[in-house]
Structure formats: structure tokens, C-alpha cells
Protein backbone atom coordinates (compact mmCIF):
# COMPACT_ATOMS: atom_id res chain seq x y z
CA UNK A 1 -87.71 -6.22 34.90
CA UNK A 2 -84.97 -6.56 32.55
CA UNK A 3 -83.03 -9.82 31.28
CA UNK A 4 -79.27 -8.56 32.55
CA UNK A 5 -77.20 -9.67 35.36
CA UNK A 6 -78.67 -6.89 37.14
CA UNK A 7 -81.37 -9.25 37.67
CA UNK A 8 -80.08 -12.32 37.99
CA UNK A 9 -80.23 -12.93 41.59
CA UNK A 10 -84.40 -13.26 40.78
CA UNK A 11 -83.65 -15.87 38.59
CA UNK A 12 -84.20 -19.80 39.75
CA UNK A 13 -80.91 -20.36 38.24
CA UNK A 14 -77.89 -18.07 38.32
CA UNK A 15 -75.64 -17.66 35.22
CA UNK A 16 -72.92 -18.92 37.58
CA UNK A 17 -75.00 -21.82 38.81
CA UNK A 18 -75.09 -22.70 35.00
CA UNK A 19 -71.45 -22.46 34.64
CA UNK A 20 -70.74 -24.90 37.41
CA UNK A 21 -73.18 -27.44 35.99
CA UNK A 22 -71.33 -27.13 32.56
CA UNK A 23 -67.91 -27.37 34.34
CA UNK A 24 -69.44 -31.06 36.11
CA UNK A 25 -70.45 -32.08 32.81
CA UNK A 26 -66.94 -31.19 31.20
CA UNK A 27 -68.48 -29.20 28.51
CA UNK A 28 -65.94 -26.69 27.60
CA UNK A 29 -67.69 -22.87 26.75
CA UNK A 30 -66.49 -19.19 26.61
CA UNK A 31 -68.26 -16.19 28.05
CA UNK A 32 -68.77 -12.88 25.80
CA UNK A 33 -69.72 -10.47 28.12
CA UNK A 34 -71.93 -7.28 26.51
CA UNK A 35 -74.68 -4.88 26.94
CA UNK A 36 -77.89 -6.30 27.25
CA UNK A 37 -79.70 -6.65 23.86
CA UNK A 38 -83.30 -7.35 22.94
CA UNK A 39 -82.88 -8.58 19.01
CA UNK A 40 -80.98 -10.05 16.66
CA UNK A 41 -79.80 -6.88 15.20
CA UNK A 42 -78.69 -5.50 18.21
CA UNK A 43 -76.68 -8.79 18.53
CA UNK A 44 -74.90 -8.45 15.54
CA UNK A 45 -73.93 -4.92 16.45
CA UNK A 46 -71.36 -6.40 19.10
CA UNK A 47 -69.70 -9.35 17.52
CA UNK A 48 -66.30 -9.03 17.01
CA UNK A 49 -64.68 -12.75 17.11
CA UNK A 50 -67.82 -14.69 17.80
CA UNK A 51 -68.14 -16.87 14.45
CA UNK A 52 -70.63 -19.79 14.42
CA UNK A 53 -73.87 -20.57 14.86
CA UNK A 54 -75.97 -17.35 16.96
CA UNK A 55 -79.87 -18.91 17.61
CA UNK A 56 -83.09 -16.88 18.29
CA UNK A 57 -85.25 -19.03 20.42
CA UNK A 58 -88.90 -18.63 20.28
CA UNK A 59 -91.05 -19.65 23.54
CA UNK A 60 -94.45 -20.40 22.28
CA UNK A 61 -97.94 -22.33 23.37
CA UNK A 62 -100.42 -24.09 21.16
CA UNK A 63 -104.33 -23.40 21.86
CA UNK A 64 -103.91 -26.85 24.14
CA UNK A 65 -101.80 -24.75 26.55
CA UNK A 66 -98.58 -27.22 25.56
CA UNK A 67 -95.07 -25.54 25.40
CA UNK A 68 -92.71 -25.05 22.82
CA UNK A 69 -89.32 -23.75 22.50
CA UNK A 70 -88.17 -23.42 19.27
CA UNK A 71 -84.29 -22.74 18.80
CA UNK A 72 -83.24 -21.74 14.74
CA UNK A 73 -80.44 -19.36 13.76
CA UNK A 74 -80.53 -16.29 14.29
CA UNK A 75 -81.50 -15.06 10.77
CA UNK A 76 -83.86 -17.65 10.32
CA UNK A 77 -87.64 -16.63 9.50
CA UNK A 78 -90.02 -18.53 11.26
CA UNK A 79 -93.27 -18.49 9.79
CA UNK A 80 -95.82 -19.24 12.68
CA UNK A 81 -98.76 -20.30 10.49
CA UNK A 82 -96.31 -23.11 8.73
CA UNK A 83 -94.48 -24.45 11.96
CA UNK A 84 -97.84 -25.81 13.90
CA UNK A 85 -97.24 -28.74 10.35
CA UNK A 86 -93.57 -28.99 11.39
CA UNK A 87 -93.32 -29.99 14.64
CA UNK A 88 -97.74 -31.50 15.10
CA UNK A 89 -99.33 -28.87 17.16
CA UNK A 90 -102.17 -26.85 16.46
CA UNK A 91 -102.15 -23.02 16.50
CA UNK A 92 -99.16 -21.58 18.04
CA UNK A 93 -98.85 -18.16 19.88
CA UNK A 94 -95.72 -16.47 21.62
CA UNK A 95 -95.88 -17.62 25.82
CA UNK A 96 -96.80 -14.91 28.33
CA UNK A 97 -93.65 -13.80 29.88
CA UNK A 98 -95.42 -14.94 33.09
CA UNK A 99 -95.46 -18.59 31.30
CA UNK A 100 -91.76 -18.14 29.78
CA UNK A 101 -90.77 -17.35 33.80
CA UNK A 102 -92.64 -19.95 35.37
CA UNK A 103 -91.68 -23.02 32.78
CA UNK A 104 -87.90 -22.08 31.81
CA UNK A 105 -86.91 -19.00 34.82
CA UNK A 106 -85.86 -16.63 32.86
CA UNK A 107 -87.17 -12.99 31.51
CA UNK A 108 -88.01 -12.16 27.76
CA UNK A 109 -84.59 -11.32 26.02
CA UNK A 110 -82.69 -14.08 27.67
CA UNK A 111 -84.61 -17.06 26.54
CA UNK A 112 -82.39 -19.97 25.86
CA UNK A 113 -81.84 -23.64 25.46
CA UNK A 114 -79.87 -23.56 28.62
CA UNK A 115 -82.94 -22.51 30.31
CA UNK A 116 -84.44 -25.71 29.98
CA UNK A 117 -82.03 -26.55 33.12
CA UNK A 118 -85.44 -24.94 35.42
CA UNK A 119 -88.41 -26.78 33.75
CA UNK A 120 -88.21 -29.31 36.07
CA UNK A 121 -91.86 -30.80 35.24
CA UNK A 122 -90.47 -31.66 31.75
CA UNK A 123 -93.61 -29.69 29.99
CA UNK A 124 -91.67 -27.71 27.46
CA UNK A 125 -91.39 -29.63 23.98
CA UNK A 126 -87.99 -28.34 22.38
CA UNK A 127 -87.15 -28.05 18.53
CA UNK A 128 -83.78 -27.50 17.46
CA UNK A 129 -83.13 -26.24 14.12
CA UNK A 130 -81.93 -28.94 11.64
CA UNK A 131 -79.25 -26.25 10.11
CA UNK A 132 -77.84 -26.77 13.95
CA UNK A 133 -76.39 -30.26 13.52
CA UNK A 134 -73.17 -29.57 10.73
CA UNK A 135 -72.44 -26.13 13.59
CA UNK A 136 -68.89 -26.64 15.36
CA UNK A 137 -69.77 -23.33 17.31
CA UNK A 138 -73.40 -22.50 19.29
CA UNK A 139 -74.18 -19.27 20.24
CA UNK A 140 -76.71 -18.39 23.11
CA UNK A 141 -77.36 -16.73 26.12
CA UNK A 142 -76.71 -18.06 29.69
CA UNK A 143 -79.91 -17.06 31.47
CA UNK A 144 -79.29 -13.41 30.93
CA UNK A 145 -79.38 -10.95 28.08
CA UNK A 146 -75.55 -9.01 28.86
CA UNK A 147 -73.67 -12.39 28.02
CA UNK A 148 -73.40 -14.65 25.26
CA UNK A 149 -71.94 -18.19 25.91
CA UNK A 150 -70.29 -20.75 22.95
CA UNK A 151 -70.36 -24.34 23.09
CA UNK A 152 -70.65 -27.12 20.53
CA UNK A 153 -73.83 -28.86 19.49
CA UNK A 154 -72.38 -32.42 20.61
CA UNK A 155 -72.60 -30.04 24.43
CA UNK A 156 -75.63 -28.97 24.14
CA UNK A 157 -77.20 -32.69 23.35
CA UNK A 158 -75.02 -33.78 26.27
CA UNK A 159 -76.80 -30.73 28.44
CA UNK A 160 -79.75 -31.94 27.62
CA UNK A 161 -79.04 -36.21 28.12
CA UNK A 162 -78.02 -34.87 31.52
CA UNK A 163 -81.00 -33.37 32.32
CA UNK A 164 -82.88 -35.94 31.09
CA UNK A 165 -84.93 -34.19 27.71
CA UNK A 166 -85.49 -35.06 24.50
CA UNK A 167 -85.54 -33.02 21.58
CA UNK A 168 -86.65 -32.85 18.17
CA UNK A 169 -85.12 -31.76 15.07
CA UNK A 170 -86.60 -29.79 12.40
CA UNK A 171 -86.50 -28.16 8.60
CA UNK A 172 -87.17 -24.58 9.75
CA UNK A 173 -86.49 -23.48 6.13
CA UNK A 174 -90.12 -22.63 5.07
């Protein structure tokens, strides 16, 4: 299955569902509709007027089973045998995409910090990249791969006191 709209009447959340939620909460975004893309590159390929802050966001699990989801920008490197020091886990490996469905509803391509709206038991530890605080503009998906929403940081912290998560910032600069 792919991470598109095509798809996203499988999902536990719809991108429109998300939209209404972030209408409630007066959190003012734009939509950038494209074609579905996989990377960063591919990303960058279809730009145009979309200056700020794009994220990658890694879904990963320590040898404990625990959950991570780590959001940096986009061109960020992550180095996976430095970050288990960063944010006190041991070993860290990339989530099943069975895991990444199950815990945050979504496919591989779309992953997201708006998908933390479906992990409803809470079990997903998030890190946002420290770079992220100074952004005006936040780039990410909403729940599918063929759109690209923008919202401010001071949203996405709101989004997330809504829902009732904490997060963690961290120096991904290794």
C-alpha cells in the first residue's frame, strides 16, 4: 500500500479529519498538494514557494520495544549509533511498518508529527529537533505522502498540549 490520498480512507485518521481538528484549535496552515514522494530529494524536486523549515521524521524502537519518533530537518544526518546518548535509550532500529501503522496510523512515506493525533496509548516518545525552535514556517505531511502542510512551531506545541504529549528537544547536530 502506498502513503497517498489514494489510501487514505484505510487510515485511522483522514487528512481532512486532521484539518478540522487544526481548524478547532485555530491553528492557521496551508495545503501544498503534490505527487506522492518517498525522500527528501524527491521533496525538494517540487518546491516552488514553500520556504521554511521541511522535517524528515524517523519512527524508530530501542531493543526494549519503546517508541521513538524523531522529527529533524530535512537535511539533517542522523547518526543512529550517536542518538541512543541523545535522547537515553539503548540501541535504536527503524519500526516495522506494521509498528509505524499500529502506534501513529499511517504508512511509511507519510510519517509525521501530526500522526501522533492516533497513538492514543501515549507509547511513542517524540524528539523534536532543537534547530526547530528559531523556525517561523514547519513543513510536514498531513497523514499522507501527496500533500505537504505549513504551520508554525508555536502550532505544533499547541497540537501537541491539546492532545495531551510531551516532547523533548534535542542537539541533532552530531
Amino acid at each position: 500500500m502506498d502513503a497517498s490520498s489514494n489510501f487514505a480512507h484505510s487510515l485511522p485518521t483522514s487528512p481532512e479529519s486532521l484539518y478540522r481538528l487544526l481548524e478547532d484549535l485555530k491553528i492557521e496552515f496551508r495545503i501544498f498538494k503534490h505527487p506522492p514522494f518517498f525522500t527528501v530529494d524527491e521533496a525538494k524536486k517540487h518546491r516552488k514557494s514553500m520556504q521554511g523549515f521541511h522535517t524528515k521524521n524517523l519512527f524508530l524502537r530501542d531493543k526494549k520495544k519503546k517508541n521513538y519518533l524523531v522529527v529533524a530537518h530535512e537535511d539533517r544526518v542522523i547518526n543512529l549509533d550517536l542518538l541512543p546518548e541523545r535522547i537515553k535509550s539503548s540501541r535504536l532500529s527503524f519500526g516495522s511498518k506494521e509498528r509505524l501503522f499500529r502506534e501513529l496510523g499511517v504508512f511509511p512515506g507519510a510519517v509525521t508529527p501530526l500522526s501522533v493525533v492516533n497513538n492514543k496509548k501515549k507509547n511513542v516518545s517524540i524528539y523534536l529537533d532543537a534547530e526547530m525552535r528559531d523556525k517561523e514556517t514547519i513543513f510536514c505531511h498531513p497523514l499522507v505522502n501527496d500533500r505537504t502542510i505549513s504551520l508554525t512551531y508555536q502550532s505544533l506545541l499547541h497540537y501537541f498540549d491539546y492532545l495531551k504529549l510531551s516532547f523533548n528537544s534535542v542537539d541533532l547536530s552530531f
